[in-house]
PDB file of N, CA and C in Angstrom:
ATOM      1  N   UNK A   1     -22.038  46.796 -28.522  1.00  0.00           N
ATOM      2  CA  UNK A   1     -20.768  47.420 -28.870  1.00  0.00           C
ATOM      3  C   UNK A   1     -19.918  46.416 -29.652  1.00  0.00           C
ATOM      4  N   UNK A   2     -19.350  47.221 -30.691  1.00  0.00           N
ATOM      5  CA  UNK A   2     -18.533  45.870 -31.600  1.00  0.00           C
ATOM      6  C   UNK A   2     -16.726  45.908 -30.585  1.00  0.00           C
ATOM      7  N   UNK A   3     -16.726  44.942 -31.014  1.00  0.00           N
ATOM      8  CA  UNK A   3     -15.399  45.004 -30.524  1.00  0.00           C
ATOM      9  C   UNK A   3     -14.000  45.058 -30.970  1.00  0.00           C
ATOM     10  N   UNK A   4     -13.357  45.792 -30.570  1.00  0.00           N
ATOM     11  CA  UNK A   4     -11.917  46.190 -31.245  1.00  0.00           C
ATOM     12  C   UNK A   4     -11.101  45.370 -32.540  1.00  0.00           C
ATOM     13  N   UNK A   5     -10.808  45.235 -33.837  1.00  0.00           N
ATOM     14  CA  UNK A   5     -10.206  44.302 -34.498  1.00  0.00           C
ATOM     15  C   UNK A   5      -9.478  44.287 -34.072  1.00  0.00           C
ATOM     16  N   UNK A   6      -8.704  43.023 -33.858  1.00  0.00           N
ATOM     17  CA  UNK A   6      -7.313  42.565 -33.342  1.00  0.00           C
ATOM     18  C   UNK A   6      -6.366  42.289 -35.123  1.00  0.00           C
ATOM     19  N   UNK A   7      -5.541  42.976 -35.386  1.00  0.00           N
ATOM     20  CA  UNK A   7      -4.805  42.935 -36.134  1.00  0.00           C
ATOM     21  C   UNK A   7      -4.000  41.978 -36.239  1.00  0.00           C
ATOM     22  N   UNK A   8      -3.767  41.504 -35.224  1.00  0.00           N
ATOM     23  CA  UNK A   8      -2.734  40.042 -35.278  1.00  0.00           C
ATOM     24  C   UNK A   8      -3.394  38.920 -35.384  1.00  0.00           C
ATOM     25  N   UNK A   9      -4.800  38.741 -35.351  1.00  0.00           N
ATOM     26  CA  UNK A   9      -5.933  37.591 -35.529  1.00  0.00           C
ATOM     27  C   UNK A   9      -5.937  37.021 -37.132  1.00  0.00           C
ATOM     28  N   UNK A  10      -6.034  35.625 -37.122  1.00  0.00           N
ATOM     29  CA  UNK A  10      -5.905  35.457 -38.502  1.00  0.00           C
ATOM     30  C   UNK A  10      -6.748  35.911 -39.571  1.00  0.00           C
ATOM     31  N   UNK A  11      -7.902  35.978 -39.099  1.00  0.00           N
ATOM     32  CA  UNK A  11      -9.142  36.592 -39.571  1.00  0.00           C
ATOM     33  C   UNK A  11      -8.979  38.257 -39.973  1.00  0.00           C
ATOM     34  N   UNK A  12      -7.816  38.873 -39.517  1.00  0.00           N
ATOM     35  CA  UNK A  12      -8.216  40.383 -39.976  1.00  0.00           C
ATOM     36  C   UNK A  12      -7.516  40.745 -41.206  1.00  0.00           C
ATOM     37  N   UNK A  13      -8.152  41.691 -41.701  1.00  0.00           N
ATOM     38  CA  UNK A  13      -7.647  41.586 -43.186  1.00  0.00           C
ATOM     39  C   UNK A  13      -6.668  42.423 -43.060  1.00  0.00           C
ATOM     40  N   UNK A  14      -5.204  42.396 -43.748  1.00  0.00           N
ATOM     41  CA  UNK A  14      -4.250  43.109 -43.796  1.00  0.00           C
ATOM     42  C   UNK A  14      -4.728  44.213 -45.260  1.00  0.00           C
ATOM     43  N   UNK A  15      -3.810  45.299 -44.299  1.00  0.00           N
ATOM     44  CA  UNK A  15      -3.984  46.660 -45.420  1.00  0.00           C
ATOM     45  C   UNK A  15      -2.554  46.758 -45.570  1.00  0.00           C
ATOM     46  N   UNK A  16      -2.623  47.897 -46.744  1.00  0.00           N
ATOM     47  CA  UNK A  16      -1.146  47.778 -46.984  1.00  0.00           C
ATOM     48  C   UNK A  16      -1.147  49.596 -47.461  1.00  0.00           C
ATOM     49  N   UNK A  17       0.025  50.479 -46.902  1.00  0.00           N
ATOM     50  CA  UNK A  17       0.088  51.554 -47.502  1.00  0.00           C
ATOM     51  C   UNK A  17       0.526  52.144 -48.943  1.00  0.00           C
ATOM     52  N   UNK A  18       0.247  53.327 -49.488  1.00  0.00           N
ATOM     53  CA  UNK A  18       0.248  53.353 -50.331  1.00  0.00           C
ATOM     54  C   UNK A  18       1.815  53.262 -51.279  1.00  0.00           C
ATOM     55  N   UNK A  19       2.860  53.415 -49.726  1.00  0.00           N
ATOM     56  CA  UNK A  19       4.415  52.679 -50.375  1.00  0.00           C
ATOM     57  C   UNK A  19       4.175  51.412 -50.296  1.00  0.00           C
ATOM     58  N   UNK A  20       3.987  50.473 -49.645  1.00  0.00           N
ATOM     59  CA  UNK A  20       3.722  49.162 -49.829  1.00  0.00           C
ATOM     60  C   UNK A  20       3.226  48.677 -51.233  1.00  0.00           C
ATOM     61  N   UNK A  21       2.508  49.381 -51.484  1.00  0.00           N
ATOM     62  CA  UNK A  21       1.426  49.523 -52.983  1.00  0.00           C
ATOM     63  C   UNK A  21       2.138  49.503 -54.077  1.00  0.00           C
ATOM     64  N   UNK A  22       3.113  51.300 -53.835  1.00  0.00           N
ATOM     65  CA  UNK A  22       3.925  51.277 -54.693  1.00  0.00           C
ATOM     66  C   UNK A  22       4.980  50.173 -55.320  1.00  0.00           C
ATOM     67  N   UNK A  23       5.667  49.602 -54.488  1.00  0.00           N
ATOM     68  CA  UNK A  23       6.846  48.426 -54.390  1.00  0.00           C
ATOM     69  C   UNK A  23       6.575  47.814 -54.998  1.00  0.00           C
ATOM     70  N   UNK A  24       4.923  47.356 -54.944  1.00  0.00           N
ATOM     71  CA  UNK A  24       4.837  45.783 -55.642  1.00  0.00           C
ATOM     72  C   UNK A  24       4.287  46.539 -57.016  1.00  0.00           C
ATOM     73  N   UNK A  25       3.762  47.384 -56.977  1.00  0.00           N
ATOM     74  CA  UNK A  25       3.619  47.977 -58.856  1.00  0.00           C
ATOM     75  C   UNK A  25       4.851  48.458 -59.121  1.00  0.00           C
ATOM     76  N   UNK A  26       5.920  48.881 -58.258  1.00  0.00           N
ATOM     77  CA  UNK A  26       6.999  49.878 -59.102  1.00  0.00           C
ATOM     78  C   UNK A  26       6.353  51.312 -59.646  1.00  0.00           C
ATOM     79  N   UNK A  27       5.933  51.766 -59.040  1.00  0.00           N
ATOM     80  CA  UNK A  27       5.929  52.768 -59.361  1.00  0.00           C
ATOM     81  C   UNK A  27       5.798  53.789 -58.145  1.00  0.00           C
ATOM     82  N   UNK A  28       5.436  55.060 -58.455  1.00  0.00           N
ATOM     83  CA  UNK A  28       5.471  56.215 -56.594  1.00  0.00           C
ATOM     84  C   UNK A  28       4.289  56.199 -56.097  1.00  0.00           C
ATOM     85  N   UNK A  29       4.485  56.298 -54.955  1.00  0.00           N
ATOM     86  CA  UNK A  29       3.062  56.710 -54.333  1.00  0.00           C
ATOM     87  C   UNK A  29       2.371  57.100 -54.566  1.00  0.00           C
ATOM     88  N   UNK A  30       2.796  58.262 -55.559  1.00  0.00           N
ATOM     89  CA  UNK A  30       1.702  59.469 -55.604  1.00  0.00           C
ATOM     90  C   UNK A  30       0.525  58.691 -56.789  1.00  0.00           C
ATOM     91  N   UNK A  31       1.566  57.934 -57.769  1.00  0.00           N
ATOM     92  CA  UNK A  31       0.478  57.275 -58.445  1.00  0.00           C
ATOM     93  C   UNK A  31      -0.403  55.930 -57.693  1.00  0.00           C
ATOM     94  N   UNK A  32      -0.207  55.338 -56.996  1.00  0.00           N
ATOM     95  CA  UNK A  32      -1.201  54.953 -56.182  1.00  0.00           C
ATOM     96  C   UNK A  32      -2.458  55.600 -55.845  1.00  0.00           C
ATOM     97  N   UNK A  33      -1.960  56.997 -55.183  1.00  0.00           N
ATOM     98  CA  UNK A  33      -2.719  57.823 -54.474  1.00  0.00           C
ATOM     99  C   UNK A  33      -3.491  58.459 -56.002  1.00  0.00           C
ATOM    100  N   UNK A  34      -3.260  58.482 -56.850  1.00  0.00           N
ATOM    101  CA  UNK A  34      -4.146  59.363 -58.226  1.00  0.00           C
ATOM    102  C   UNK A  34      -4.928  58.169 -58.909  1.00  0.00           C
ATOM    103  N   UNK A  35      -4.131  56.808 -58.428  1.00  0.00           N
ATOM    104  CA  UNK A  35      -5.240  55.804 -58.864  1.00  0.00           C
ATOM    105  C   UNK A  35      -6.100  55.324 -58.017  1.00  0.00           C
ATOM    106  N   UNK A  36      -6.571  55.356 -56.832  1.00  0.00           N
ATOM    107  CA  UNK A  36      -7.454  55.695 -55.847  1.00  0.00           C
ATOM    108  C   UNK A  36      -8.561  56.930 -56.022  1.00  0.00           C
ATOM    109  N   UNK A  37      -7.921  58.238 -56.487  1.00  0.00           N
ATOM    110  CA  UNK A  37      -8.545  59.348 -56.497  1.00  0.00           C
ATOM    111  C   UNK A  37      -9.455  59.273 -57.608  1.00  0.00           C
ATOM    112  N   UNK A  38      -9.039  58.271 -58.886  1.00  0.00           N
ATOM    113  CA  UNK A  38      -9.657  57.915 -60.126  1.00  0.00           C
ATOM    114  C   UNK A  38     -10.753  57.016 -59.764  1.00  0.00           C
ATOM    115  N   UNK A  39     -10.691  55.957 -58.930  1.00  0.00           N
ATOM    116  CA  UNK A  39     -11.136  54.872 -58.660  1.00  0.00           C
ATOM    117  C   UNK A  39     -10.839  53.683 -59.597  1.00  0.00           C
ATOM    118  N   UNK A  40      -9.705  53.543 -59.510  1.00  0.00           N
ATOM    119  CA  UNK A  40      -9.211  52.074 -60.311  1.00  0.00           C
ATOM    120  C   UNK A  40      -8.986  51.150 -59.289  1.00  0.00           C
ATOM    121  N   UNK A  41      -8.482  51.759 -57.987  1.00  0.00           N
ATOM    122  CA  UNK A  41      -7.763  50.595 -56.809  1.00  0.00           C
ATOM    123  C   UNK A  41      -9.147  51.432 -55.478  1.00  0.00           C
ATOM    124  N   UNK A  42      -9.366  50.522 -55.267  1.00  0.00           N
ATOM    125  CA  UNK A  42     -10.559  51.228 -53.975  1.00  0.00           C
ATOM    126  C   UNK A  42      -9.580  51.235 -52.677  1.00  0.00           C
ATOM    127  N   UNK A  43     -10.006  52.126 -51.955  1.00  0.00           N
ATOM    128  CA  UNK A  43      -8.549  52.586 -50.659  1.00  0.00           C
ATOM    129  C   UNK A  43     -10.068  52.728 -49.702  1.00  0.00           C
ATOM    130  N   UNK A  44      -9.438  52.368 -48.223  1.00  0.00           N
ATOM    131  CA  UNK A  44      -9.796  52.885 -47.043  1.00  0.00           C
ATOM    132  C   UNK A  44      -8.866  54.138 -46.116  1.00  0.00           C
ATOM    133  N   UNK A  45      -9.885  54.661 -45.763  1.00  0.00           N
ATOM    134  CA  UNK A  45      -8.950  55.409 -44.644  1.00  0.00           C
ATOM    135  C   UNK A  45      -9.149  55.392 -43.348  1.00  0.00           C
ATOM    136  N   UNK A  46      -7.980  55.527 -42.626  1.00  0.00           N
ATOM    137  CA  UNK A  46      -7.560  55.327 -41.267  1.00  0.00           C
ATOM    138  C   UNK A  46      -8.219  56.753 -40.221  1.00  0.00           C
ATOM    139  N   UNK A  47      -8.799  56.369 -39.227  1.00  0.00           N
ATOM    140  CA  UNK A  47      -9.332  58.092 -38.480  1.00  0.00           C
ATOM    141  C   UNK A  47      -8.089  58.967 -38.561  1.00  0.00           C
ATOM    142  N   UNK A  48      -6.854  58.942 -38.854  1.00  0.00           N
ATOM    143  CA  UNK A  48      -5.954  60.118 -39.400  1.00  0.00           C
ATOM    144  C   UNK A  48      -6.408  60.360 -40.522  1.00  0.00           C
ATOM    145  N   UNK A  49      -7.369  60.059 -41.575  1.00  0.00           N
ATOM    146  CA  UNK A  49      -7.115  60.373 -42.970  1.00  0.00           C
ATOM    147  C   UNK A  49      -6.144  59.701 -43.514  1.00  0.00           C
ATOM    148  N   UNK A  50      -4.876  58.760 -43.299  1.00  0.00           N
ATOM    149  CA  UNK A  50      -4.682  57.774 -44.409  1.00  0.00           C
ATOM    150  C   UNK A  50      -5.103  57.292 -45.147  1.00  0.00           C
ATOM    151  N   UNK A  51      -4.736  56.794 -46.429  1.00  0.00           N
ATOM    152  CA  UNK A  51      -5.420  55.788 -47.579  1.00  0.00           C
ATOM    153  C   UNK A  51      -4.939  54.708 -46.645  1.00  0.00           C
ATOM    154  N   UNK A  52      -5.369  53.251 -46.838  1.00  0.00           N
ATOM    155  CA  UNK A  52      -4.964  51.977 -46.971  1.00  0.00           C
ATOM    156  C   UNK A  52      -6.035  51.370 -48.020  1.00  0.00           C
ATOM    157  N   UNK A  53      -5.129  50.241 -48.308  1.00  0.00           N
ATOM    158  CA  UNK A  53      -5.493  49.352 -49.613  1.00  0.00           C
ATOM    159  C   UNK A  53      -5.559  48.104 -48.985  1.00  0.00           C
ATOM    160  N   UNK A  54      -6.549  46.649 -49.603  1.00  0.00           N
ATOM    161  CA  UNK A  54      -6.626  46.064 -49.065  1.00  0.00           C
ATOM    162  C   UNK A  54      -5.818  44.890 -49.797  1.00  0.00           C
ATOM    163  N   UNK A  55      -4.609  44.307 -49.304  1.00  0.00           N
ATOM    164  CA  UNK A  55      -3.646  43.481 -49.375  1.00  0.00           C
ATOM    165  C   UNK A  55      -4.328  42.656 -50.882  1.00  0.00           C
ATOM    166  N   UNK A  56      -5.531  41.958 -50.155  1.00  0.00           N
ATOM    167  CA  UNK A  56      -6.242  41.129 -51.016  1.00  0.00           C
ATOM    168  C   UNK A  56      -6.179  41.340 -52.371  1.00  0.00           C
ATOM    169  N   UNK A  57      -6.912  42.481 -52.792  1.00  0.00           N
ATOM    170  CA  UNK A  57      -7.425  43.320 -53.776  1.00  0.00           C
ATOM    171  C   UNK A  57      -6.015  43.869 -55.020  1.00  0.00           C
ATOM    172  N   UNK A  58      -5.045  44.303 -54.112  1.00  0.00           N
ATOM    173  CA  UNK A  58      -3.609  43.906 -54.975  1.00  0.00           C
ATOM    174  C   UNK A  58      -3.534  43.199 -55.490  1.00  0.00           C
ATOM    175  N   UNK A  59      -3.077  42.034 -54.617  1.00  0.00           N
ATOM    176  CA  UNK A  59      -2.679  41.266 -55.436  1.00  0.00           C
ATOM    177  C   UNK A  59      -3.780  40.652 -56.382  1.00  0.00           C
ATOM    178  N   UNK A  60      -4.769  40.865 -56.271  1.00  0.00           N
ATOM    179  CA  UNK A  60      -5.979  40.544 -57.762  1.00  0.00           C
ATOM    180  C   UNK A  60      -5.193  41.651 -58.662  1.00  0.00           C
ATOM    181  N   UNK A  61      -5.363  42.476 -58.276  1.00  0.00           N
ATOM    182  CA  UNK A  61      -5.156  43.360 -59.593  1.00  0.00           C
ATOM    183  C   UNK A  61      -3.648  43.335 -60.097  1.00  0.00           C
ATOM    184  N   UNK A  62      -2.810  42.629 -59.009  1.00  0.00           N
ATOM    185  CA  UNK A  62      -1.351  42.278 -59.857  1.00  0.00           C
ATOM    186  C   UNK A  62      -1.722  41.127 -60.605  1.00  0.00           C
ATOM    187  N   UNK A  63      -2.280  39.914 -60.577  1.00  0.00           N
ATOM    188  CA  UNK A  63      -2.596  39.510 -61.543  1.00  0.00           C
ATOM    189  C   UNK A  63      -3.232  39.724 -62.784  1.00  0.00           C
ATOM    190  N   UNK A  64      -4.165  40.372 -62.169  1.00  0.00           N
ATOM    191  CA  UNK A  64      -4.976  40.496 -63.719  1.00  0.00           C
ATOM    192  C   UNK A  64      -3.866  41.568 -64.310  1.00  0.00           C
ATOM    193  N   UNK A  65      -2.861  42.278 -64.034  1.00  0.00           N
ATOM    194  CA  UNK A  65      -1.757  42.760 -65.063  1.00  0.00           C
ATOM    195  C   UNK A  65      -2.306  44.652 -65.154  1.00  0.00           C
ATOM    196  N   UNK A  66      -3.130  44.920 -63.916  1.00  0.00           N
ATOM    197  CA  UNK A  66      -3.668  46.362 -63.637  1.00  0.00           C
ATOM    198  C   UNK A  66      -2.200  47.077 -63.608  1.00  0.00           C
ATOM    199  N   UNK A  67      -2.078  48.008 -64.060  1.00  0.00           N
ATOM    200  CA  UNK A  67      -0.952  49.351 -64.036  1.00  0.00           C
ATOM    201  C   UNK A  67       0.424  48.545 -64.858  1.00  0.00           C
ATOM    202  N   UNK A  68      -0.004  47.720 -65.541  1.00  0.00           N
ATOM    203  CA  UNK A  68       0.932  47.533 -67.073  1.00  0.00           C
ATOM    204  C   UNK A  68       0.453  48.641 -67.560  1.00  0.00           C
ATOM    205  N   UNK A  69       2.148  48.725 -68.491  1.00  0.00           N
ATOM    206  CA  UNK A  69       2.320  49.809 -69.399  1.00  0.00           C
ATOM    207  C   UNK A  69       1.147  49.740 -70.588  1.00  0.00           C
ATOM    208  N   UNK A  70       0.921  48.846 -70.839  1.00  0.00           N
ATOM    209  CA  UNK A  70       0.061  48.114 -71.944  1.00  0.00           C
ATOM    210  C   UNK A  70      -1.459  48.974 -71.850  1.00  0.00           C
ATOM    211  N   UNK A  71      -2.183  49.006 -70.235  1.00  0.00           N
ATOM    212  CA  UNK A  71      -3.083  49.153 -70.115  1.00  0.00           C
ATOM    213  C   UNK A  71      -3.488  50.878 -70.424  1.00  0.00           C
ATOM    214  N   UNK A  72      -2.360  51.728 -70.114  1.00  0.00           N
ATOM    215  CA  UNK A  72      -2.188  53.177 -70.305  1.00  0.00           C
ATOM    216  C   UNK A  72      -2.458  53.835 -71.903  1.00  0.00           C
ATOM    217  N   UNK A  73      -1.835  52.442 -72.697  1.00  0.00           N
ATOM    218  CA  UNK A  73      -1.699  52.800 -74.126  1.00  0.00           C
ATOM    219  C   UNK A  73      -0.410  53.630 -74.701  1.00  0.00           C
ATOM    220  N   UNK A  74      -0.086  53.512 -76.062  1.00  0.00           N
ATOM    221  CA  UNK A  74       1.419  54.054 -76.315  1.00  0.00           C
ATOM    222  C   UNK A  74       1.660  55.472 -75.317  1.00  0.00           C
ATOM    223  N   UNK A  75       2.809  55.489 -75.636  1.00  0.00           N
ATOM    224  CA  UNK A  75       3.410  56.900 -74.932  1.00  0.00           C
ATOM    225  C   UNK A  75       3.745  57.802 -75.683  1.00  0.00           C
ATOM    226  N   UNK A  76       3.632  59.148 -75.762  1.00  0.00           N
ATOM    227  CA  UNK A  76       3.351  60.115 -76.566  1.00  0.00           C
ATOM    228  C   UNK A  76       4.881  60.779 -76.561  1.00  0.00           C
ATOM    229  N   UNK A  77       5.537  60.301 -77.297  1.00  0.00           N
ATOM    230  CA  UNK A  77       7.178  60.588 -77.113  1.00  0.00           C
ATOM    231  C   UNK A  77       7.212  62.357 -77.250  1.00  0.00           C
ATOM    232  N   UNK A  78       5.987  62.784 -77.998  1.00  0.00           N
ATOM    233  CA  UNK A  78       6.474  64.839 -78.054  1.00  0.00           C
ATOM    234  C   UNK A  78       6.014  65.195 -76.758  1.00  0.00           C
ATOM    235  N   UNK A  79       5.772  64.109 -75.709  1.00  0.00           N
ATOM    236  CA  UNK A  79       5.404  64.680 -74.940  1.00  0.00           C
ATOM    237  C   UNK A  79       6.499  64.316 -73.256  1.00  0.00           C
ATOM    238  N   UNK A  80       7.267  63.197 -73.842  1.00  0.00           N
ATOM    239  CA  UNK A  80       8.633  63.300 -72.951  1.00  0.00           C
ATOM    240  C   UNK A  80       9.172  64.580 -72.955  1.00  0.00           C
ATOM    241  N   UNK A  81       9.679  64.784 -71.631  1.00  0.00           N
ATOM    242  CA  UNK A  81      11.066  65.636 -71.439  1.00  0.00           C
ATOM    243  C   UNK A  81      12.472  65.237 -71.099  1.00  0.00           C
TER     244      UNK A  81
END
């Protein structure tokens, strides 16, 4: 039998939700949650069915500069409202 992760152990990896996510990109949840559904950010889920993200893996992809405006390509101004 494996045994329970202890979350407060230094060893366990912190997750972070998909507002947590949001904050540090600035942007909403929901785009978190559609960049998961794409597979750009890989998510776990919790036996409720939550996403979580793995702390780690953020912040890689805040460095490497993932969900800059840059990476989307121009913005299609006839297509603002």
């Amino acid at each position: 039998m494996i045994p329970p992760m202890d979350s407060h152990s230094p060893d366990a990896e912190r997750l972070l939700t998909p507002s947590e996510v949001a904050k540090m990109f600035r942007v909403v949840p929901k785009t978190v949650t559609r960049w998961a559904q794409a597979g750009k950010i890989s998510s776990i889920r919790t036996l409720g069915g939550h996403r979580r993200f793995r702390e780690d893996e953020v912040r890689r992809l805040l460095k490497e500069g993932f969900g800059s405006p840059e990476e989307f390509g121009p913005v299609d101004e006839s297509k603002a409202s």
